[in-house]
C-alpha atoms as a PDB file:
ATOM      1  CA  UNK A   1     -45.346  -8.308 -23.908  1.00  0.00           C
ATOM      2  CA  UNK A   2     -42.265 -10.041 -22.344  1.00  0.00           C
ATOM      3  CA  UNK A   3     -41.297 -10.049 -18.850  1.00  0.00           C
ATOM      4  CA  UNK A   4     -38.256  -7.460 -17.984  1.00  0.00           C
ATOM      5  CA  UNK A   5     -35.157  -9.328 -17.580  1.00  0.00           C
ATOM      6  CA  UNK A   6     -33.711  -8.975 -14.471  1.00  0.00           C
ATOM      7  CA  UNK A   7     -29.771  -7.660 -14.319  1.00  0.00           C
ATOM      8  CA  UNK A   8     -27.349  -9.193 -12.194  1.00  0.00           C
ATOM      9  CA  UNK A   9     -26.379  -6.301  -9.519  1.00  0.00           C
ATOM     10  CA  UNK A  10     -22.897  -4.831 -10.472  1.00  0.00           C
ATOM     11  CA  UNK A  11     -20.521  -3.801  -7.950  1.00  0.00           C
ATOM     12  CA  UNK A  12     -16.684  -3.094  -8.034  1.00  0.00           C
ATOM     13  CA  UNK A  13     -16.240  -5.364  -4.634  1.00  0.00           C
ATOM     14  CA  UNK A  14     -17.097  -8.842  -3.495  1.00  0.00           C
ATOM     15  CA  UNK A  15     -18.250  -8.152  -0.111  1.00  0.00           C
ATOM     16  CA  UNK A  16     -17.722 -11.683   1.378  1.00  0.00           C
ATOM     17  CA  UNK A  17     -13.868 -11.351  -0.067  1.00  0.00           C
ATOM     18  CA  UNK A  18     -13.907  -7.932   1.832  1.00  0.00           C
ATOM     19  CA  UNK A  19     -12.800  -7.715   5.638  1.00  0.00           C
ATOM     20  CA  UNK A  20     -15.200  -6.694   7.399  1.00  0.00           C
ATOM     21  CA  UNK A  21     -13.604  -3.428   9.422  1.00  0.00           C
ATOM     22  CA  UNK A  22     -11.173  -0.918   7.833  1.00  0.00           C
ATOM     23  CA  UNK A  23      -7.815  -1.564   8.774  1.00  0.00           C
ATOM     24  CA  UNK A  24      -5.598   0.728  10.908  1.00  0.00           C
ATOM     25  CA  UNK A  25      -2.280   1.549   9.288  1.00  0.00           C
ATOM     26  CA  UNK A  26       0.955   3.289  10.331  1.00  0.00           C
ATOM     27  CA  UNK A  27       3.754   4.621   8.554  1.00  0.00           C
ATOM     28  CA  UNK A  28       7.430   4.233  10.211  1.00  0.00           C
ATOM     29  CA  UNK A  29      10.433   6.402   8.754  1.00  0.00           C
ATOM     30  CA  UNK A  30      11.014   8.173   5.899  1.00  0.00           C
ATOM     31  CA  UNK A  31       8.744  11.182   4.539  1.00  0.00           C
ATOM     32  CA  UNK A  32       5.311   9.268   5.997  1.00  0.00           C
ATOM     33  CA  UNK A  33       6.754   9.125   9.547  1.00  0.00           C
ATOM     34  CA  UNK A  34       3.800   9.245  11.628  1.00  0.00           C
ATOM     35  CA  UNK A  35       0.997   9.112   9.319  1.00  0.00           C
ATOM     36  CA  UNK A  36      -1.898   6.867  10.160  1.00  0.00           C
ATOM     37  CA  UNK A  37      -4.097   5.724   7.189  1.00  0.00           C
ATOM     38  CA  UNK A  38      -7.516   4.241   7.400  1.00  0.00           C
ATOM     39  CA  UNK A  39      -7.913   1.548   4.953  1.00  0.00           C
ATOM     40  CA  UNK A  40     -11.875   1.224   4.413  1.00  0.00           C
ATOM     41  CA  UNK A  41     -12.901  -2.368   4.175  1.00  0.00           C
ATOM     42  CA  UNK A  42     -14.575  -1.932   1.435  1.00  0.00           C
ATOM     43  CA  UNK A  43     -10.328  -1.962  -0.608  1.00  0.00           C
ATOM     44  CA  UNK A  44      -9.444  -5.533   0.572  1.00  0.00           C
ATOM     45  CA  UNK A  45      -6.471  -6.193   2.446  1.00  0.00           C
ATOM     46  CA  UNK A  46      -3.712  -3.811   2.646  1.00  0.00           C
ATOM     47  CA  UNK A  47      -0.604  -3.996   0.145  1.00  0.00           C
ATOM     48  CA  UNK A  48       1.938  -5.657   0.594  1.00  0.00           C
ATOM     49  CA  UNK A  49       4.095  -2.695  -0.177  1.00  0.00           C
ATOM     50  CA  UNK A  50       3.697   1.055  -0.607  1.00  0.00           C
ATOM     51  CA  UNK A  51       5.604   3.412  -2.789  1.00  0.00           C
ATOM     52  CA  UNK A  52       5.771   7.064  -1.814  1.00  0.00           C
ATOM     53  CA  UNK A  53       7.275   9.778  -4.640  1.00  0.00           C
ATOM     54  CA  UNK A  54       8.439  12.847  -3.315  1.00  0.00           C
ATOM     55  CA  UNK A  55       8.743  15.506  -6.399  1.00  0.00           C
ATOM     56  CA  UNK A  56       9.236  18.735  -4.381  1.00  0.00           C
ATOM     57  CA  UNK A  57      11.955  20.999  -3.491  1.00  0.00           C
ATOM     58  CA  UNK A  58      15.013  19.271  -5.095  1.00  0.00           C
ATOM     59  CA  UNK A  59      15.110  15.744  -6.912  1.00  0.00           C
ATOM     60  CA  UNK A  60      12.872  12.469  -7.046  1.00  0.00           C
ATOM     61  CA  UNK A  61      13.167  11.001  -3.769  1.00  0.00           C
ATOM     62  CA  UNK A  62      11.520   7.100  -4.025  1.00  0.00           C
ATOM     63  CA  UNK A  63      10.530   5.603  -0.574  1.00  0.00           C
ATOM     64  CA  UNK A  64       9.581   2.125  -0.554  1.00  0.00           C
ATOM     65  CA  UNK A  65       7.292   0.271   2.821  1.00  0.00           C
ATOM     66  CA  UNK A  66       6.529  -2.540   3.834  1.00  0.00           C
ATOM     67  CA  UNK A  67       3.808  -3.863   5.783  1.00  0.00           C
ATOM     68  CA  UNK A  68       4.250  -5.957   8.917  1.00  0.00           C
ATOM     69  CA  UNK A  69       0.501  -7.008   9.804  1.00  0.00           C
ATOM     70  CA  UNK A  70      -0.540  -6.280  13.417  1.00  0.00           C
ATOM     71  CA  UNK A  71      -3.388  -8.647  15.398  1.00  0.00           C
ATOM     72  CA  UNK A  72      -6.658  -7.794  13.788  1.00  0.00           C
ATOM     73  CA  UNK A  73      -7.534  -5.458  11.106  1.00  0.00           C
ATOM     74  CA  UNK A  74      -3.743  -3.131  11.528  1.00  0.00           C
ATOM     75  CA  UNK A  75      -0.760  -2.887  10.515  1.00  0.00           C
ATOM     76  CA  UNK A  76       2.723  -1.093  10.408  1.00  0.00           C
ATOM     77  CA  UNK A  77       4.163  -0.185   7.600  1.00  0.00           C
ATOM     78  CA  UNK A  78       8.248  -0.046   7.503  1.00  0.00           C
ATOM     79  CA  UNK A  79      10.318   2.048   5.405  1.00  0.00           C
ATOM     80  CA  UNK A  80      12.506  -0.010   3.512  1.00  0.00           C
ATOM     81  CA  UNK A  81      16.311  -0.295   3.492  1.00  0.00           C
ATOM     82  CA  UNK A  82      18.614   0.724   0.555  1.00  0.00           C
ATOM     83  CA  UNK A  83      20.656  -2.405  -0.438  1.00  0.00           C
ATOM     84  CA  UNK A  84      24.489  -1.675  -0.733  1.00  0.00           C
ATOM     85  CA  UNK A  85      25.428  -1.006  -4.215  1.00  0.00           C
ATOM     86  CA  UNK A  86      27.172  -3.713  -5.304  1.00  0.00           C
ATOM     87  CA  UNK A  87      31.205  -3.347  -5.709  1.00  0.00           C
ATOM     88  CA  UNK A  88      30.964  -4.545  -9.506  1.00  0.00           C
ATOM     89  CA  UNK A  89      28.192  -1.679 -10.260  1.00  0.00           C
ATOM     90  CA  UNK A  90      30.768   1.224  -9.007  1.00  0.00           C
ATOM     91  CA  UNK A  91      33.640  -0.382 -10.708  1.00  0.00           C
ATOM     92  CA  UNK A  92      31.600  -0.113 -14.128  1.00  0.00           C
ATOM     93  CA  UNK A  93      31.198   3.295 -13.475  1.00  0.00           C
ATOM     94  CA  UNK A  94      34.830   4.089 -13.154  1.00  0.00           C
END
């Protein structure tokens, strides 16, 4: 009889690439003005960017943050600016 081979562990997370407390996030502007979000360690850093869709009572509203990190494990997450259309796009369009 042969000795049971052993299995490396399997797990969706390196925990030394991990930080090691959840991060703190808050939402400024937009439809997620206000909202705090807990980001367990256990996802990695934040993104860079968040996109919210808003499907309810009238059209598709798209919201777009970004994050501006905060000392330690927080962070602030802006709503984003709509660019200017450009003059060339509405001239098309005439």
């Amino acid at each position: 009889m042969t000795a049971p081979r052993e299995e490396p562990e399997l797990t969706d997370v390196d925990p030394t690439a991990a930080p090691s407390e959840d991060a703190v996030l808050l939402f400024v502007g937009g439809p997620l003005d206000g909202r705090v979000e807990i980001r367990a360690a256990r996802h990695g850093d934040p993104l860079p960017t968040v996109t919210h869709v808003h499907l309810h009572d009238g059209p598709k509203v798209v919201s777009r943050y970004d994050l501006q990190p905060l000392p330690g494990q927080a962070g602030v997450y802006y709503l984003r600016q709509r660019a200017p259309q450009d003059r060339r796009d509405s001239a098309r369009a005439d």
